[in-house]
Protein backbone atom coordinates (compact mmCIF):
# COMPACT_ATOMS: atom_id res chain seq x y z
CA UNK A 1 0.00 0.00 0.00
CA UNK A 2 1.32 3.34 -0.61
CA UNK A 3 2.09 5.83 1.49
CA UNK A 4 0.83 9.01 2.68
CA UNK A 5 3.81 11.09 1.06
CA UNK A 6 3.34 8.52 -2.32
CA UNK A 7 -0.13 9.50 -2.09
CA UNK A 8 0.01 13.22 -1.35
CA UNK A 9 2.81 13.88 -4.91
CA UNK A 10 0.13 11.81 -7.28
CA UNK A 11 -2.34 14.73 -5.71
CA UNK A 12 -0.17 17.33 -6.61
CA UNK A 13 1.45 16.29 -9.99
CA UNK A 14 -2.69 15.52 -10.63
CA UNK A 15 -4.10 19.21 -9.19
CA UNK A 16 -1.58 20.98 -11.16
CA UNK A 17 -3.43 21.78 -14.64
CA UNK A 18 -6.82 21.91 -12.97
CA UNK A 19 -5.53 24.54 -10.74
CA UNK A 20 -4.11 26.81 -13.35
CA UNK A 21 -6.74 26.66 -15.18
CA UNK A 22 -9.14 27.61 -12.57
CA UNK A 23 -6.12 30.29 -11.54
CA UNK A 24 -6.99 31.78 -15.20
CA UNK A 25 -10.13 31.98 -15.26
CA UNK A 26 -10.91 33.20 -12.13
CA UNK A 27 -7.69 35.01 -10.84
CA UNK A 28 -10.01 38.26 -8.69
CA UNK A 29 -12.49 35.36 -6.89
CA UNK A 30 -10.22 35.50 -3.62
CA UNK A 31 -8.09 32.92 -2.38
CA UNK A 32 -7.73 29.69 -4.37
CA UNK A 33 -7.03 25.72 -2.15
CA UNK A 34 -3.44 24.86 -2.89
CA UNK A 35 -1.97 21.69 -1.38
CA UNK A 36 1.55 21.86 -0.41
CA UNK A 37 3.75 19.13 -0.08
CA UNK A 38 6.33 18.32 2.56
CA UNK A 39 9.35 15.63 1.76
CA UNK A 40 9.78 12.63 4.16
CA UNK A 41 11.53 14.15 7.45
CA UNK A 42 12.00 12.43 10.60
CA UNK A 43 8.57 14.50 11.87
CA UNK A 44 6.07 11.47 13.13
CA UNK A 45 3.60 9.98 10.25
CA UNK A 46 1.02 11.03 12.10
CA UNK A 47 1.66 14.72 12.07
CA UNK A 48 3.45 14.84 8.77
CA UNK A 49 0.70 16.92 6.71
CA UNK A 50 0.03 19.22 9.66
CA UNK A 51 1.94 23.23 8.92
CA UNK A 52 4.09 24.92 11.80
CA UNK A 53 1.18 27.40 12.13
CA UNK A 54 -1.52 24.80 13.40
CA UNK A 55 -1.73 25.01 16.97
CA UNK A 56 -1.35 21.17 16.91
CA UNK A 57 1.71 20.94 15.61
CA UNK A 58 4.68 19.69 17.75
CA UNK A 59 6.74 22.58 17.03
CA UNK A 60 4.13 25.45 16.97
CA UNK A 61 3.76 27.89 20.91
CA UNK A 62 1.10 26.53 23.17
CA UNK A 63 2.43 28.24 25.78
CA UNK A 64 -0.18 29.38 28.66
CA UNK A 65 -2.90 32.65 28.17
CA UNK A 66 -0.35 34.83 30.41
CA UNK A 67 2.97 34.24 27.57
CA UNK A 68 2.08 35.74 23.90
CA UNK A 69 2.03 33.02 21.08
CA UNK A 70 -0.26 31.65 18.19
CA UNK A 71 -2.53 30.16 21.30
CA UNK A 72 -2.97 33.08 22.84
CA UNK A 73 -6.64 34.71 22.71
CA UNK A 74 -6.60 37.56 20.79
CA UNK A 75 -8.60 39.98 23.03
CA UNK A 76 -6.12 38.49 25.99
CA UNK A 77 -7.20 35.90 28.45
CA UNK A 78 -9.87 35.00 29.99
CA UNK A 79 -11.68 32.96 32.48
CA UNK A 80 -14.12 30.40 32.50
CA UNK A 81 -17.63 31.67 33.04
CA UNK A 82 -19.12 29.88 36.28
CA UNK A 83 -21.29 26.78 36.32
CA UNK A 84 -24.83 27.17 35.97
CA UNK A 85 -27.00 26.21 39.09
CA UNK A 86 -28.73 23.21 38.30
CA UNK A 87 -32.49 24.08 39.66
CA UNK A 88 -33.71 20.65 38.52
CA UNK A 89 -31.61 18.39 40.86
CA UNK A 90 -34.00 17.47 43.67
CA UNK A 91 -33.00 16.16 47.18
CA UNK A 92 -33.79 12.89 46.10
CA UNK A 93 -32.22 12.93 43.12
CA UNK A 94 -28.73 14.65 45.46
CA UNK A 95 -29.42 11.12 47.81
CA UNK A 96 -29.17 8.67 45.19
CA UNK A 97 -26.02 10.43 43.80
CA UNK A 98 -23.87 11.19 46.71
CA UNK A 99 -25.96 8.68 49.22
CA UNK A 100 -26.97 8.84 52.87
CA UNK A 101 -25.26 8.02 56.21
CA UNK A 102 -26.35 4.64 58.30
CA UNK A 103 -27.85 7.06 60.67
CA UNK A 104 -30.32 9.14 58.65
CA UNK A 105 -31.07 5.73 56.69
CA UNK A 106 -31.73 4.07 60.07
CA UNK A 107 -33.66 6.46 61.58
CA UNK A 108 -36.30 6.97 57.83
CA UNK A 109 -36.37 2.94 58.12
CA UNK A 110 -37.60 2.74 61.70
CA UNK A 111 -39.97 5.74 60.54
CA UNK A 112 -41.33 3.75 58.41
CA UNK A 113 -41.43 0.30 60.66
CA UNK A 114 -43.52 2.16 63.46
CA UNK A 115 -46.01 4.26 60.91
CA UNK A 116 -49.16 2.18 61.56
CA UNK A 117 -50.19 3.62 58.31
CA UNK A 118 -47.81 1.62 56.05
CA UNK A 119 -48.93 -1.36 54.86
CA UNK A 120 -47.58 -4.45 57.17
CA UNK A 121 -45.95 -5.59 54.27
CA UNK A 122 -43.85 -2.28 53.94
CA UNK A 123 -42.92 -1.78 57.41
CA UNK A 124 -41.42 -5.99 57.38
CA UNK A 125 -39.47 -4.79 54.82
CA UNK A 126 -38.05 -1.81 56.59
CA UNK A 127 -37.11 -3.94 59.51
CA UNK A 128 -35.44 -6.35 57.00
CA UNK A 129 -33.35 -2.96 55.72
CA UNK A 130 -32.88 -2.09 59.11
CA UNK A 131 -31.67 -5.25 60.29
CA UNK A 132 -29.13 -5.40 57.67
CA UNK A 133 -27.86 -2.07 58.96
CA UNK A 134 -27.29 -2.72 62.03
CA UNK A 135 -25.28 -6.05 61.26
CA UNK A 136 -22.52 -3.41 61.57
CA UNK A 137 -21.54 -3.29 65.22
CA UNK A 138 -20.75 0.34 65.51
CA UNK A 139 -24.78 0.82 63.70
CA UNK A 140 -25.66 -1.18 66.11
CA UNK A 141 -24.24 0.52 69.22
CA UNK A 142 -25.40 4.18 67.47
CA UNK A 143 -29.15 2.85 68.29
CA UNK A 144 -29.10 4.09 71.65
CA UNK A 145 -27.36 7.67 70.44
CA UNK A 146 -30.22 7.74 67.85
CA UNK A 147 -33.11 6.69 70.20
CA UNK A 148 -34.26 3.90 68.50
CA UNK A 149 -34.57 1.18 71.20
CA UNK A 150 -37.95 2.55 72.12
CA UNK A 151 -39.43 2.48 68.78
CA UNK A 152 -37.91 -0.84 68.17
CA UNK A 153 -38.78 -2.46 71.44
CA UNK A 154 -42.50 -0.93 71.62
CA UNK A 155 -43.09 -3.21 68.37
CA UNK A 156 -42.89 -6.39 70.69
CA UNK A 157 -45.87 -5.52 71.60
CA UNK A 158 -47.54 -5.13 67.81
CA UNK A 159 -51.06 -7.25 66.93
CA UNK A 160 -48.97 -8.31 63.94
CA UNK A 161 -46.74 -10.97 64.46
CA UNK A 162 -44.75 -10.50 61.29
CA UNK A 163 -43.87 -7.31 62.86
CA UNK A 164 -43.24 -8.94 66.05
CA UNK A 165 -40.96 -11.91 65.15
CA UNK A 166 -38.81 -9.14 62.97
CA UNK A 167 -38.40 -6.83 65.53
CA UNK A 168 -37.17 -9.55 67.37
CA UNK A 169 -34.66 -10.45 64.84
CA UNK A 170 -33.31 -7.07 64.86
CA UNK A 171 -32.99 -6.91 68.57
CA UNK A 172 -30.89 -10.44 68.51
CA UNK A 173 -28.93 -9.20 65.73
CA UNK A 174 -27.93 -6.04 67.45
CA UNK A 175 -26.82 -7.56 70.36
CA UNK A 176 -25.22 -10.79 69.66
CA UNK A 177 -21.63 -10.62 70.70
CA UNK A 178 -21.53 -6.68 71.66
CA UNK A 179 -21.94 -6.08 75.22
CA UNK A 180 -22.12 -2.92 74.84
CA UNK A 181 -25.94 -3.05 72.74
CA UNK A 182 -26.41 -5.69 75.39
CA UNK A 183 -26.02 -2.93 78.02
CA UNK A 184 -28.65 -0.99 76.14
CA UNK A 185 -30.92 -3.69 76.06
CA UNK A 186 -31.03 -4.06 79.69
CA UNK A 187 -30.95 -0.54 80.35
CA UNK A 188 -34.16 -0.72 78.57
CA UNK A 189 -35.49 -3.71 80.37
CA UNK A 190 -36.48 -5.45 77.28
CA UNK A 191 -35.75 -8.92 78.59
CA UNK A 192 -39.16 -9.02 80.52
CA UNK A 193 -40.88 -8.47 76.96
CA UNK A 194 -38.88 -10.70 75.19
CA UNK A 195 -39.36 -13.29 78.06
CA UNK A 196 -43.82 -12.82 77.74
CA UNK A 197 -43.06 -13.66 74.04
CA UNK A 198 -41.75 -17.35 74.80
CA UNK A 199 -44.81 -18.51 76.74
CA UNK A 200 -47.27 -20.39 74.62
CA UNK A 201 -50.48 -18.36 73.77
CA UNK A 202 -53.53 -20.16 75.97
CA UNK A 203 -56.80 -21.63 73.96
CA UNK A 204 -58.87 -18.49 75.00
CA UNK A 205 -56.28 -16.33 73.97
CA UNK A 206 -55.22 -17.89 70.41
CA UNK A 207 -59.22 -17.62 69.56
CA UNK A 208 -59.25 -13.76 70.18
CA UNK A 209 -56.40 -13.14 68.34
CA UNK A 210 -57.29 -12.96 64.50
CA UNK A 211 -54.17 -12.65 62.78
CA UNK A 212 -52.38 -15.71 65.35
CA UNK A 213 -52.25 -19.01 64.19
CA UNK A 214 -50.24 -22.48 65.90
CA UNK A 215 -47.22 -21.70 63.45
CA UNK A 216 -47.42 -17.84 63.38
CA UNK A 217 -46.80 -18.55 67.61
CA UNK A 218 -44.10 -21.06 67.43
CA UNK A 219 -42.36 -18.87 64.69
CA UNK A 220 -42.61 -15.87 67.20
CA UNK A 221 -41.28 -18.54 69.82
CA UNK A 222 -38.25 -19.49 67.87
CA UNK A 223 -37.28 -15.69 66.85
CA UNK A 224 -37.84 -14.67 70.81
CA UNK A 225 -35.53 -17.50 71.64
CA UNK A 226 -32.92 -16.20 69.11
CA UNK A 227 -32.91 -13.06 71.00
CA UNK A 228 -33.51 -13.87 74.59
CA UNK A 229 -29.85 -16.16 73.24
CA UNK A 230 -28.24 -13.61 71.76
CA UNK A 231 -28.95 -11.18 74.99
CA UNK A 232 -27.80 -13.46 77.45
CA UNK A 233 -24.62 -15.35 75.18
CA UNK A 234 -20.96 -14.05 77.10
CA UNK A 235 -23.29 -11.18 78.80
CA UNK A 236 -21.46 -11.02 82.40
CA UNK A 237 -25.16 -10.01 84.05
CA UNK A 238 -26.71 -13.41 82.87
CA UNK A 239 -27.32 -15.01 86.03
CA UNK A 240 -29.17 -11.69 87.44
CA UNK A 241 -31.39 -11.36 84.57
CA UNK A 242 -32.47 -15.15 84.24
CA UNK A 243 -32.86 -14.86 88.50
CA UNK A 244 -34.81 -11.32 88.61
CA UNK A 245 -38.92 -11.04 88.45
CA UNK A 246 -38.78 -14.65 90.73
CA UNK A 247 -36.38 -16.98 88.32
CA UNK A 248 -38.64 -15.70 84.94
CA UNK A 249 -36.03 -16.28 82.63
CA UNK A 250 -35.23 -19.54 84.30
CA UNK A 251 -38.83 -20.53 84.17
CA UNK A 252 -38.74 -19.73 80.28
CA UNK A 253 -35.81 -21.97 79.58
CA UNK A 254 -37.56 -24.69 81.72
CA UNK A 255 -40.81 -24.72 79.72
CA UNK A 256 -38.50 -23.94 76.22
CA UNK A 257 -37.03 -27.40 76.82
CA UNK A 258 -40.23 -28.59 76.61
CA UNK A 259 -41.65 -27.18 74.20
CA UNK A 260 -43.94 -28.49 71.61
CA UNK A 261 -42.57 -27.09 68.98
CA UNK A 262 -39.00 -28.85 67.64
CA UNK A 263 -37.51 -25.72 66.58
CA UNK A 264 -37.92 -24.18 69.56
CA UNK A 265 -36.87 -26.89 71.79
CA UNK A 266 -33.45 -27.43 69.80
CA UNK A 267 -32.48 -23.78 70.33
CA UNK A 268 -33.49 -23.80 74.13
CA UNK A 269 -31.20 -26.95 74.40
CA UNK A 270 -28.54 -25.12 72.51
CA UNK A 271 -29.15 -21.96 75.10
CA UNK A 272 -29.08 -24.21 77.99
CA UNK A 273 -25.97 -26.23 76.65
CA UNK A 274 -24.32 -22.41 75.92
CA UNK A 275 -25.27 -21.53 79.41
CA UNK A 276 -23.57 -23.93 81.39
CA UNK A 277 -20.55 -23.88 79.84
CA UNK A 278 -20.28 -20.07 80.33
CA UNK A 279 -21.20 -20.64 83.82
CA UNK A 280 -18.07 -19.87 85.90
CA UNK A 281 -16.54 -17.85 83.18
CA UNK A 282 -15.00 -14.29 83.55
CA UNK A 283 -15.64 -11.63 80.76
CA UNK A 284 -11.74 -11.58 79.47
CA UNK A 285 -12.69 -8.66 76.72
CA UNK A 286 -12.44 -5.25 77.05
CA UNK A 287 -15.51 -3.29 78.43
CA UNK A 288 -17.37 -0.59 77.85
CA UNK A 289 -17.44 2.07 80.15
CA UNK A 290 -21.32 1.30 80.47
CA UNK A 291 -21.07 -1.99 80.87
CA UNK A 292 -18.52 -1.90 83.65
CA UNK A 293 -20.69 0.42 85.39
CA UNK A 294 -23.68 -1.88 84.68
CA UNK A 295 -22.18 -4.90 86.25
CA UNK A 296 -20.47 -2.66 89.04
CA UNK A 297 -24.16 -2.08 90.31
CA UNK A 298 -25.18 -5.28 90.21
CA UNK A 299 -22.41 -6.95 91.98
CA UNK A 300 -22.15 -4.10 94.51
CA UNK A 301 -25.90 -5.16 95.04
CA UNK A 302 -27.22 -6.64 98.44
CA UNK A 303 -28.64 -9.35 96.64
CA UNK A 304 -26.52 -11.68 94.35
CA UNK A 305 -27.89 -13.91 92.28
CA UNK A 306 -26.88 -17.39 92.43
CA UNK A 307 -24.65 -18.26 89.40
CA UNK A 308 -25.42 -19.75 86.09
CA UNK A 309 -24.48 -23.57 86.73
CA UNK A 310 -26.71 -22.88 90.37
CA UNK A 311 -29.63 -21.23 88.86
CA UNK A 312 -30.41 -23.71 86.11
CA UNK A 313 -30.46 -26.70 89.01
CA UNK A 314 -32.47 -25.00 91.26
CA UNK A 315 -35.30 -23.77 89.21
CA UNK A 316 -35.30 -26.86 87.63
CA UNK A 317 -34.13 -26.39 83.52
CA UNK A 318 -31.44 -28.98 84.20
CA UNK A 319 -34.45 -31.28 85.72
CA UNK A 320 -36.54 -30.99 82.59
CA UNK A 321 -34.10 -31.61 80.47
CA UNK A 322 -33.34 -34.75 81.35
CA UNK A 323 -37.15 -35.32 81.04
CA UNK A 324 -36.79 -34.25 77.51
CA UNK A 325 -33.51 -35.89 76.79
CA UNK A 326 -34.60 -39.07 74.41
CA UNK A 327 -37.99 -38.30 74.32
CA UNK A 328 -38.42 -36.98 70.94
CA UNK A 329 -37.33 -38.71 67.52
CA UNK A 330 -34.87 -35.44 66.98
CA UNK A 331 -30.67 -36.31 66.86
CA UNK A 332 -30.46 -31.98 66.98
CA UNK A 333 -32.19 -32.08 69.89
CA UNK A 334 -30.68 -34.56 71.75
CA UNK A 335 -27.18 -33.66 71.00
CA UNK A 336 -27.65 -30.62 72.37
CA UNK A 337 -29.77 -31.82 75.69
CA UNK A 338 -26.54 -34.60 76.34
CA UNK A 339 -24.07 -31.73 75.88
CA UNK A 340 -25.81 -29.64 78.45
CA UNK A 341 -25.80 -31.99 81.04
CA UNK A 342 -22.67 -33.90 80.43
CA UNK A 343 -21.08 -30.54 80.89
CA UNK A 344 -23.16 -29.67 83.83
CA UNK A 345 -22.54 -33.18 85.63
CA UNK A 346 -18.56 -32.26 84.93
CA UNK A 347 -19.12 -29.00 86.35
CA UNK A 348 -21.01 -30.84 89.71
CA UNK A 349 -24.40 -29.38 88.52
CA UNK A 350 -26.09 -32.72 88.02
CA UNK A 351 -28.05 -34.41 90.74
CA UNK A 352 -27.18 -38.27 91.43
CA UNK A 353 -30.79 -39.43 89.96
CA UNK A 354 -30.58 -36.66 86.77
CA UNK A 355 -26.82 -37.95 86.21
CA UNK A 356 -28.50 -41.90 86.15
CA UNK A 357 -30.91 -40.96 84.24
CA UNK A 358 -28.35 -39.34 81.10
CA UNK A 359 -26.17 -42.27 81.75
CA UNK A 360 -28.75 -44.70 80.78
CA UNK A 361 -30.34 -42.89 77.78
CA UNK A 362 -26.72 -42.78 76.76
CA UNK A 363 -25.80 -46.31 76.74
CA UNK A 364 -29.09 -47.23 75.52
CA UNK A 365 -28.01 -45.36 72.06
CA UNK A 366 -24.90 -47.35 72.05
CA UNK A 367 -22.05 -46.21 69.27
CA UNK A 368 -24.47 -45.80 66.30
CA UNK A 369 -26.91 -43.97 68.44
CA UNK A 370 -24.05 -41.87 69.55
CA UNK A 371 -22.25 -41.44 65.88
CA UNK A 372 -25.92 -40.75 64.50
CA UNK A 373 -25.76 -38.07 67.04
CA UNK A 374 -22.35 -36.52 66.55
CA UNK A 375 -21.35 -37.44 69.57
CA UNK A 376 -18.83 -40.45 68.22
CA UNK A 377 -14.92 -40.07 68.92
CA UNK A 378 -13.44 -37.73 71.37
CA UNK A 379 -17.23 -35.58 72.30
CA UNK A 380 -18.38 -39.15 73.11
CA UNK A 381 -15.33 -40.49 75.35
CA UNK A 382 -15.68 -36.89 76.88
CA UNK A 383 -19.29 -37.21 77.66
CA UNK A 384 -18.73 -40.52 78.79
CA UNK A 385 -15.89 -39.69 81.06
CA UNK A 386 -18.32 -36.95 82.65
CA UNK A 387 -21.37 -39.77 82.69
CA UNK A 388 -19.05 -42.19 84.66
């Protein structure tokens, strides 16, 4: 293929005649096109046809408005006129673009949750939102700075129970392993709402209610559950809350054990299991001024409550079960239950007839029963060790 320079002589050894000729016969109509042609240099192909005068050119002054050259404006320089306000940008429109902060979001989403207005369906799924929020621990412990406990906890008491089991969500979300949303929790004495959640609704009472059904109250058992857990999981004040208003939290674990709904019943074996092996623990972390001064007050108290391993003997949840323990065609279930009380027989919280009882149930499963279980290899020489 030839190139540009080949291309640009055959255009002017071609042009030549036409352009006399047209030179002739119209010498006084003003300035005629000429092509001029530049011999191969070592100038770049690709700025070979440009002349010194284009302001392009490698070789022609580009220099700045304040230094004279070819690029200089001709009335001198000049600046930029300023940008037009834009009256058609909305605050919307400036939200979606440079977005909002967790806090403003949080706060328009629990708005929304707590306008009885909003369909049921939209203020679910601004608890969802919410909830996803506040899976950020520092969102989580802004909650009390923003005043949102209230809101949140005053949905507990809802005649909705899709609003109810998702306000529970959120509140085990916020405060699973933070002590110090824990700190707010009990500063808000939530646990006694939580705790009236777990009970099963009576005949009388599951009639009146229109919008409560069997499942709608076992579902609302299971997400109470997951927050009475996540409140009470490494929280140093666990004994005292489970002990105060006469051993209620106790009593809830006792009758979770047993309850008649399987989901619920594995996670209060899980709880219970959880429990007694952070009985006799000491909160190694670092604390938050609140929380120090929480448990300070407590401790300093007249009245201590018995500890964790104590508590679940004497009002009975270690009692019950055992009762449980093999009852039920569930492996979940009973791994957890033989967990629980092979740790608490370790620990010397077993009774002599309660520690029979587990041994028997145990042998009676014999190694499949225990594989089938989980509880094969060194959990099962462990539990058996603690059974002897």
């Amino acid at each position: 293929m030839p190139d540009i320079n080949s291309l640009l002589r055959w255009a002017v050894e071609n042009s030549t005649q036409p352009q006399a000729a047209a030179a002739d016969a119209g010498a006084d109509d003003g300035p005629q096109l000429s092509l001029r042609f530049r011999p191969h240099s070592s100038t770049p192909a690709h700025t070979a046809t440009l002349h010194s005068s284009d302001p392009y050119h490698p070789s022609a002054d580009v220099s700045p408005a304040s230094t004279p050259g070819p690029a200089t404006p001709v009335d001198g320089p000049s600046e930029l006129p300023p940008p037009a306000r834009r009256e058609d940008l909305t605050t919307e429109m400036l939200d979606l673009i440079m977005g909002k902060s967790d806090s403003v979001t949080m706060k328009e989403k629990m708005a929304a949750a707590t306008d009885e207005s909003n369909e049921v369906e939209v203020r679910v799924d601004a608890l969802d939102d919410f909830e996803m929020l506040i899976e950020l621990i520092d969102n989580a412990n802004n909650m009390a700075v923003l005043k949102l406990w209230q809101p949140l906890l005053a949905l507990l008491q809802s005649p909705h129970p899709e609003i109810v089991r998702h306000a529970l969500w959120v509140i085990g979300t916020a405060v699973q392993n933070n002590p110090k949303a824990q700190a707010a929790l009990y500063v808000h004495d939530a646990l006694p709402a939580i705790l009236s959640l777990l009970s099963p609704p009576t005949p009388s009472a599951s009639a009146s209610a229109s919008a409560s059904t069997p499942a709608s109250a076992a579902a609302t058992r299971a997400k109470a559950t997951y927050a009475l857990s996540s409140a009470l999981k490494h929280w140093p004040l666990a004994a005292s809350a489970l002990a105060a208003s006469s051993g209620a939290g106790y009593a809830a674990l006792r009758h979770g054990v047993a309850d008649a709904d399987g989901a619920v019943r594995r996670k209060m074996a899980f709880l219970v299991s959880t429990l007694v092996m952070q009985a006799g623990e000491t909160y190694e972390g670092e604390m938050p001024a609140e929380v120090r001064a929480l448990v300070e007050e407590h401790t300093s108290a007249a009245a201590v409550a018995p500890g964790l391993l104590d508590g679940l003997g004497e009002h009975g949840v270690l009692s019950a079960l055992t009762t449980e323990l093999g009852k039920h065609d569930d492996v979940e279930f009973d791994e957890n239950a033989v967990r629980a009380l092979a740790r608490a027989s370790a620990a010397g919280g077993l009774g002599a007839d309660e520690k029979s009882t587990v041994a028997r149930i145990w042998g009676a499963w014999g190694a499949a029963g225990q594989a089938e279980r989980g509880l094969d290899g060194e959990d099962g020489q462990e539990i058996a060790r603690a059974l002897a």
